[in-house]
N, C-alpha and C. Protein backbone atom coordinates (compact mmCIF):
# COMPACT_ATOMS: atom_id res chain seq x y z
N UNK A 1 12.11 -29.52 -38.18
CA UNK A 1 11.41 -30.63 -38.80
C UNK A 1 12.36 -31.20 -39.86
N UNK A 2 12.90 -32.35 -39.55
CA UNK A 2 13.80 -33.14 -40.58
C UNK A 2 13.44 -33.55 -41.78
N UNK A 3 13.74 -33.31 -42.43
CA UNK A 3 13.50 -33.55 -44.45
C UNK A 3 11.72 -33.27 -44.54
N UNK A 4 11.61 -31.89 -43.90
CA UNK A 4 10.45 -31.14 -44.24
C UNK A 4 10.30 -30.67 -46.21
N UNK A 5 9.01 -30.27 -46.48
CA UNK A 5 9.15 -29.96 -47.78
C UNK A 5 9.63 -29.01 -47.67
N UNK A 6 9.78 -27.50 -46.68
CA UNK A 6 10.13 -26.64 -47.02
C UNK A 6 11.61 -26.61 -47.62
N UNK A 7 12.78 -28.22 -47.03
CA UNK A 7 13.75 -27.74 -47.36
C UNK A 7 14.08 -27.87 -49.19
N UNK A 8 12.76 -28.59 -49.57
CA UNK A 8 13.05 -29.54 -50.43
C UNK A 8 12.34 -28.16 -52.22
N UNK A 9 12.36 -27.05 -51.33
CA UNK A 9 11.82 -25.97 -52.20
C UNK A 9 12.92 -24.33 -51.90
N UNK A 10 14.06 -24.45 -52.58
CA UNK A 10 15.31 -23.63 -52.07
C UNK A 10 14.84 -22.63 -52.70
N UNK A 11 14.05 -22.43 -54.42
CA UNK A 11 14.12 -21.63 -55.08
C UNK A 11 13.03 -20.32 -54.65
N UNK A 12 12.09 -20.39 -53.46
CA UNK A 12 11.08 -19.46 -52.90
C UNK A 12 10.33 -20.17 -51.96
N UNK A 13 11.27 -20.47 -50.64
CA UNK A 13 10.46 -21.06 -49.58
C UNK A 13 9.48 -20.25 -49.14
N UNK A 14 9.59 -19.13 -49.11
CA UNK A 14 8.18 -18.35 -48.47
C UNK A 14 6.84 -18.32 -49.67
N UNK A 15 6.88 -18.36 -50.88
CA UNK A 15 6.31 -18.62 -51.59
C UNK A 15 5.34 -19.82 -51.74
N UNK A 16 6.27 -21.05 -51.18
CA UNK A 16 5.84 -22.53 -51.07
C UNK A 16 5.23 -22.87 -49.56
N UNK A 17 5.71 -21.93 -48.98
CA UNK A 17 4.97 -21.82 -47.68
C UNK A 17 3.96 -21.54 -47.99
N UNK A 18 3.31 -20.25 -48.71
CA UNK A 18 1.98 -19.67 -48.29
C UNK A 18 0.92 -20.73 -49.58
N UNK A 19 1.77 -21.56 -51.04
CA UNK A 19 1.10 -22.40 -51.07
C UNK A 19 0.64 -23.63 -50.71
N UNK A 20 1.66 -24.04 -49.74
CA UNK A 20 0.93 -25.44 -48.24
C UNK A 20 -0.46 -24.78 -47.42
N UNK A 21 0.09 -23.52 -47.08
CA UNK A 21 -1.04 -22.55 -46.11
C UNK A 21 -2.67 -23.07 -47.14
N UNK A 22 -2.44 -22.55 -48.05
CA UNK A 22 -3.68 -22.80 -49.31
C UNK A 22 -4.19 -23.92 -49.47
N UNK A 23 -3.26 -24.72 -49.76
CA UNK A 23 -3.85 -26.17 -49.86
C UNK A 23 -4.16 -27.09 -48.92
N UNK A 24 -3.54 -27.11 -47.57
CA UNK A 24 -3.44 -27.23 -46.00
C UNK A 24 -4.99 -27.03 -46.05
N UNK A 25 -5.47 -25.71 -46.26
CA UNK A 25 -6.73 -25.48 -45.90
C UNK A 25 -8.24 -26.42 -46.75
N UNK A 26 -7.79 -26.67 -47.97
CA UNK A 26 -8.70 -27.79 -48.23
C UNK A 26 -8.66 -28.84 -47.60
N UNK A 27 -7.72 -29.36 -47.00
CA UNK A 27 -8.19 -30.57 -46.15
C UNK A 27 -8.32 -30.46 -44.97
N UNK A 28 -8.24 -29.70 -43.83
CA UNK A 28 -8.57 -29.52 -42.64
C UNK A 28 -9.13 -28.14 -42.29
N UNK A 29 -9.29 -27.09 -43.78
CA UNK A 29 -10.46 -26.30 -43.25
C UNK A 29 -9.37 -24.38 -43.53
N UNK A 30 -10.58 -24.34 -43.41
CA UNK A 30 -9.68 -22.77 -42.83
C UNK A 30 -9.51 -21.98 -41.69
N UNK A 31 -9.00 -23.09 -41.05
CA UNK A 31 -8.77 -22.14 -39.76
C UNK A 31 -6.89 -22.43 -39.46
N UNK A 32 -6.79 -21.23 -38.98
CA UNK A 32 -5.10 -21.14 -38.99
C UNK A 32 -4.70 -22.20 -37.63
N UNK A 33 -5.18 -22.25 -36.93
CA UNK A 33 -4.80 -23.20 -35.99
C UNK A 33 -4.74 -24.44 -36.33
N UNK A 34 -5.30 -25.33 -36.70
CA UNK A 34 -5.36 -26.17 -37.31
C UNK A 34 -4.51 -26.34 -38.32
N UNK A 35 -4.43 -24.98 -39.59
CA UNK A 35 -3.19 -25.50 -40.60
C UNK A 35 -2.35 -25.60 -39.58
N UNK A 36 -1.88 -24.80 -39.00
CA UNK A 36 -0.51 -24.62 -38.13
C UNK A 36 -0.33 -25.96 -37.57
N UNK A 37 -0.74 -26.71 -37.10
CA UNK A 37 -0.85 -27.79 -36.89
C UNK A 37 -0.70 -28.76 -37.50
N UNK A 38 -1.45 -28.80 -38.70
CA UNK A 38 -0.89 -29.89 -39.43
C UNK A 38 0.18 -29.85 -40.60
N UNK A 39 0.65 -28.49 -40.58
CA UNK A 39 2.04 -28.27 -41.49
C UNK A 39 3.25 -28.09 -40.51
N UNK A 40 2.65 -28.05 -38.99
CA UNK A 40 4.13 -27.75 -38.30
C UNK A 40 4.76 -26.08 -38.53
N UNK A 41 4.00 -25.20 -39.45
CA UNK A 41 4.49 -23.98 -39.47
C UNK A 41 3.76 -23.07 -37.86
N UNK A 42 4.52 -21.88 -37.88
CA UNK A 42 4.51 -21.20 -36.43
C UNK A 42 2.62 -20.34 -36.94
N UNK A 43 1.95 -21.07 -35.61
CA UNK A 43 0.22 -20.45 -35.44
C UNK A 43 0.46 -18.69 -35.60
N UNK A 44 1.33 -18.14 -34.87
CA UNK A 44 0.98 -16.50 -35.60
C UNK A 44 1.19 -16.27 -36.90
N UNK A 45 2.13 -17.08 -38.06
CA UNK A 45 2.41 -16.90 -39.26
C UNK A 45 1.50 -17.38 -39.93
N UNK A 46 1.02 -18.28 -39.71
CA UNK A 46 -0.05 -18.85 -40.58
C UNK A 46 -1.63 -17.96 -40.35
N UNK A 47 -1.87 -17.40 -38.68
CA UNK A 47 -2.52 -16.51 -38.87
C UNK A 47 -2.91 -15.69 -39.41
N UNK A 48 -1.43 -14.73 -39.84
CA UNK A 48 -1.35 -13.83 -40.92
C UNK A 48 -1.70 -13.67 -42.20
N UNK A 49 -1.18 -15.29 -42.36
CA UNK A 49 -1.74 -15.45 -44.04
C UNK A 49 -3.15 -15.67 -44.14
N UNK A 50 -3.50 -16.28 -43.11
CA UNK A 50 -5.16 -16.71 -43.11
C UNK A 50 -5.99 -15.80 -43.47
N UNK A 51 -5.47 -14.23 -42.27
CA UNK A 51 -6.09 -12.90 -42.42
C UNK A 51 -5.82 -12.01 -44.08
N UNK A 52 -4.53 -12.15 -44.43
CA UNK A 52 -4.60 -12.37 -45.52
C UNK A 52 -5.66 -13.25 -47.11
N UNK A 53 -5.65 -14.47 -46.51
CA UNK A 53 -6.66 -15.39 -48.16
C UNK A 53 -8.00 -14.78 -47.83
N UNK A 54 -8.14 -14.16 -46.51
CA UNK A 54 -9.98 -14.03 -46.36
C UNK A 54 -9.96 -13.20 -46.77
N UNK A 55 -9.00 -11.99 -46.25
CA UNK A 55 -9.29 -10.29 -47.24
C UNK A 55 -8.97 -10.50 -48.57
N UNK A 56 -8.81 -11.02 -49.01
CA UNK A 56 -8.16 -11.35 -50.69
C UNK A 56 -9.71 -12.64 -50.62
N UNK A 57 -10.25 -12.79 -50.23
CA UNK A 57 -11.44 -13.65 -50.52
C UNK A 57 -11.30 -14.83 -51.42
N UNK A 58 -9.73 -15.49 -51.08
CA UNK A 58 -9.51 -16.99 -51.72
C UNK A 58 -10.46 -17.81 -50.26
N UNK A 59 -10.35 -17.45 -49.09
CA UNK A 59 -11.26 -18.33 -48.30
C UNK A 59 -12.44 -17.56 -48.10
N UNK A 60 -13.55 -17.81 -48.06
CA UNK A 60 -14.88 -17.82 -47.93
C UNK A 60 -15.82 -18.76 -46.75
N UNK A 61 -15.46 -18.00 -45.77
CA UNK A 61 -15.97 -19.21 -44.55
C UNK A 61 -15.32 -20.44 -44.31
N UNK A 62 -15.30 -20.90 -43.53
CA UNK A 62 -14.26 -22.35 -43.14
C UNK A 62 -14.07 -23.52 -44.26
N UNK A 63 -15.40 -23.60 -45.03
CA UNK A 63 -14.89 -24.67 -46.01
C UNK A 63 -15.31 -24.03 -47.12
N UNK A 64 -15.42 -23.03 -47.68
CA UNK A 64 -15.61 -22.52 -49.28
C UNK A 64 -14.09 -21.36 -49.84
N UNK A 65 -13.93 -21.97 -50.72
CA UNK A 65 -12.72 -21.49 -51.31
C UNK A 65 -12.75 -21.06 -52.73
N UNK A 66 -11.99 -20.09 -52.90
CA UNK A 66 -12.09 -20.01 -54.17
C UNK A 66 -10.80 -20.05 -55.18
N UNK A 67 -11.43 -21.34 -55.74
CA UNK A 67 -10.01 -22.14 -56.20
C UNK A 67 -10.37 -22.38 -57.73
N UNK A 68 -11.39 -22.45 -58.30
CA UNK A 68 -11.54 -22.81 -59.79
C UNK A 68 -10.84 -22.51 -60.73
N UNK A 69 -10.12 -21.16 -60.24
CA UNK A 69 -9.00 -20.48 -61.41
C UNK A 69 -8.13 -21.08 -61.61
N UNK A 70 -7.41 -22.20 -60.24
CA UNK A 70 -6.16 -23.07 -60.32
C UNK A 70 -6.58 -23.63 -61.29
N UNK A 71 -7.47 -24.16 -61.74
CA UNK A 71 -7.64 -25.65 -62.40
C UNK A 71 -8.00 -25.06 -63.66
N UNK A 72 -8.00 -24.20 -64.40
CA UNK A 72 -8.13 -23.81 -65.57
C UNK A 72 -7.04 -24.24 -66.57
N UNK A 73 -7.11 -25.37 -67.28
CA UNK A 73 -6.34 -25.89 -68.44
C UNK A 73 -5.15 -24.36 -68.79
N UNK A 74 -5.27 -23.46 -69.07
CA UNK A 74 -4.34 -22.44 -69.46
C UNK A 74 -4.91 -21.41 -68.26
N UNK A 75 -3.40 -20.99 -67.68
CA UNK A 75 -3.41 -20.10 -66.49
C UNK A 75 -3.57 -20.66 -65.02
N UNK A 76 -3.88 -21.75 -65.34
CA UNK A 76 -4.02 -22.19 -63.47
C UNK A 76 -3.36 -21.85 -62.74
N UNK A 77 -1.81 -22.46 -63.19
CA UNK A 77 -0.39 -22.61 -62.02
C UNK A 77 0.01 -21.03 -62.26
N UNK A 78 -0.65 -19.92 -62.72
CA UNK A 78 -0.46 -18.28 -62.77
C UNK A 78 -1.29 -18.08 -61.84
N UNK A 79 -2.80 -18.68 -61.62
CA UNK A 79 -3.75 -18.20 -60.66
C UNK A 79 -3.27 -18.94 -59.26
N UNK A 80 -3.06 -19.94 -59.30
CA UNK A 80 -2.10 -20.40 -58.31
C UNK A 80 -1.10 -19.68 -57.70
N UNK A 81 -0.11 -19.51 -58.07
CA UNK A 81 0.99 -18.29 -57.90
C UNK A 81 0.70 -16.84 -57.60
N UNK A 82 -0.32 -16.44 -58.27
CA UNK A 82 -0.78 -15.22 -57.68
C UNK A 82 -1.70 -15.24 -56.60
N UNK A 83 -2.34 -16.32 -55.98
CA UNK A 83 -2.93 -16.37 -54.94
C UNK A 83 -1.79 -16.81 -54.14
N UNK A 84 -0.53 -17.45 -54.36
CA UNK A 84 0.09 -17.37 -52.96
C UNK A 84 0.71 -16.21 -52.69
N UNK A 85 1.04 -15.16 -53.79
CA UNK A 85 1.71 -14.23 -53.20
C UNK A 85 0.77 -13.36 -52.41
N UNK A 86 -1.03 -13.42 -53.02
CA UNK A 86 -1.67 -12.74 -51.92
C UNK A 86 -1.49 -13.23 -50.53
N UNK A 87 -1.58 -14.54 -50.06
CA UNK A 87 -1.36 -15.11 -48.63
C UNK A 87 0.12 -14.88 -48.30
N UNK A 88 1.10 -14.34 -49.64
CA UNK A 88 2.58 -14.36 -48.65
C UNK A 88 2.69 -12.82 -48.47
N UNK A 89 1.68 -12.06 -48.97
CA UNK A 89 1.15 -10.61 -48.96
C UNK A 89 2.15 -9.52 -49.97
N UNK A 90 2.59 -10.18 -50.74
CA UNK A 90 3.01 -9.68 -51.89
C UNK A 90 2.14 -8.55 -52.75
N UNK A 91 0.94 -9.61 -52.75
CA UNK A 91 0.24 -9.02 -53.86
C UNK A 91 -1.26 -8.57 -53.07
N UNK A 92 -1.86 -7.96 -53.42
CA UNK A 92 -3.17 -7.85 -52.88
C UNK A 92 -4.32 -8.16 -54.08
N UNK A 93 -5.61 -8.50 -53.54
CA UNK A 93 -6.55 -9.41 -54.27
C UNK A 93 -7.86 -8.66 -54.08
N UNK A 94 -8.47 -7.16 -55.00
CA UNK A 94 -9.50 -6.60 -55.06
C UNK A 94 -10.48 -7.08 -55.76
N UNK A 95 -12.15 -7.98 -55.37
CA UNK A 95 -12.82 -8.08 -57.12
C UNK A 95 -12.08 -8.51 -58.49
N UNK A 96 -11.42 -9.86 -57.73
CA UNK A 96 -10.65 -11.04 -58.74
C UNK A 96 -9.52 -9.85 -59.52
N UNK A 97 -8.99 -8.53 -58.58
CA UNK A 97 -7.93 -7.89 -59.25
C UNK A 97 -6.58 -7.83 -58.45
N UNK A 98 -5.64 -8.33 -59.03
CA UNK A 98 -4.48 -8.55 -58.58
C UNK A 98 -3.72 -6.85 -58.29
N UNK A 99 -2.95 -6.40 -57.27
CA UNK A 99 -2.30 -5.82 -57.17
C UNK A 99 -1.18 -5.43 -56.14
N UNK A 100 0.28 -4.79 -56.12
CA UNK A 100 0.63 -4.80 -55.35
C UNK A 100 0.82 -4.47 -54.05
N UNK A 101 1.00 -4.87 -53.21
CA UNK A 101 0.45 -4.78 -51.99
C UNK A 101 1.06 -3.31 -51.03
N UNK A 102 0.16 -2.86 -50.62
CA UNK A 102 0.67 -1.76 -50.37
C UNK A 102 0.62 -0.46 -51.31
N UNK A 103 -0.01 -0.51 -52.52
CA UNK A 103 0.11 0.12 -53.58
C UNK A 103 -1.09 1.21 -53.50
């Protein structure tokens, strides 16, 4: 894909991946087929992450998300960031508790 955003994010493309995956899903939903589709990323990868935001319970059924933390005047773009590393499976997401994955 020619002058995609991914190239246009050198400093943690997999990072910026799994936050398109996130935001992808507010406008066409949560289903991985569909992101995959409309970001052009590969349907088993985006699968993954999908299976990922639901067990980490940032998605909640096809259109409920849980996103309010982004938008918090202080800490958003932290709650942001830590929800993509849950979808890039970095981190894992127990009862709004962050930890590392695999841990």
């Amino acid at each position: 894909m020619e002058g995609s955003l991914d190239e246009k994010c050198d400093e943690n493309p997999e990072l910026f991946k799994a936050g398109v995956v996130l935001v992808a899903a507010l406008s066409v939903g949560a289903n991985a087929d569909r992101i995959a589709k409309f970001t052009g990323y590969n349907r088993d990868e985006v699968r993954v992450m999908a299976k990922r935001a639901r067990a980490g319970k940032l998605w909640i059924g096809h259109n409920r998300f849980d996103i309010d933390p982004w938008f918090q005047e202080e800490g958003g773009q932290i709650a942001f960031t830590l929800d993509c590393m849950v979808v890039q499976g970095k981190l894992e997401r127990v009862d709004d508790v962050y930890d590392v994955a695999g841990a």
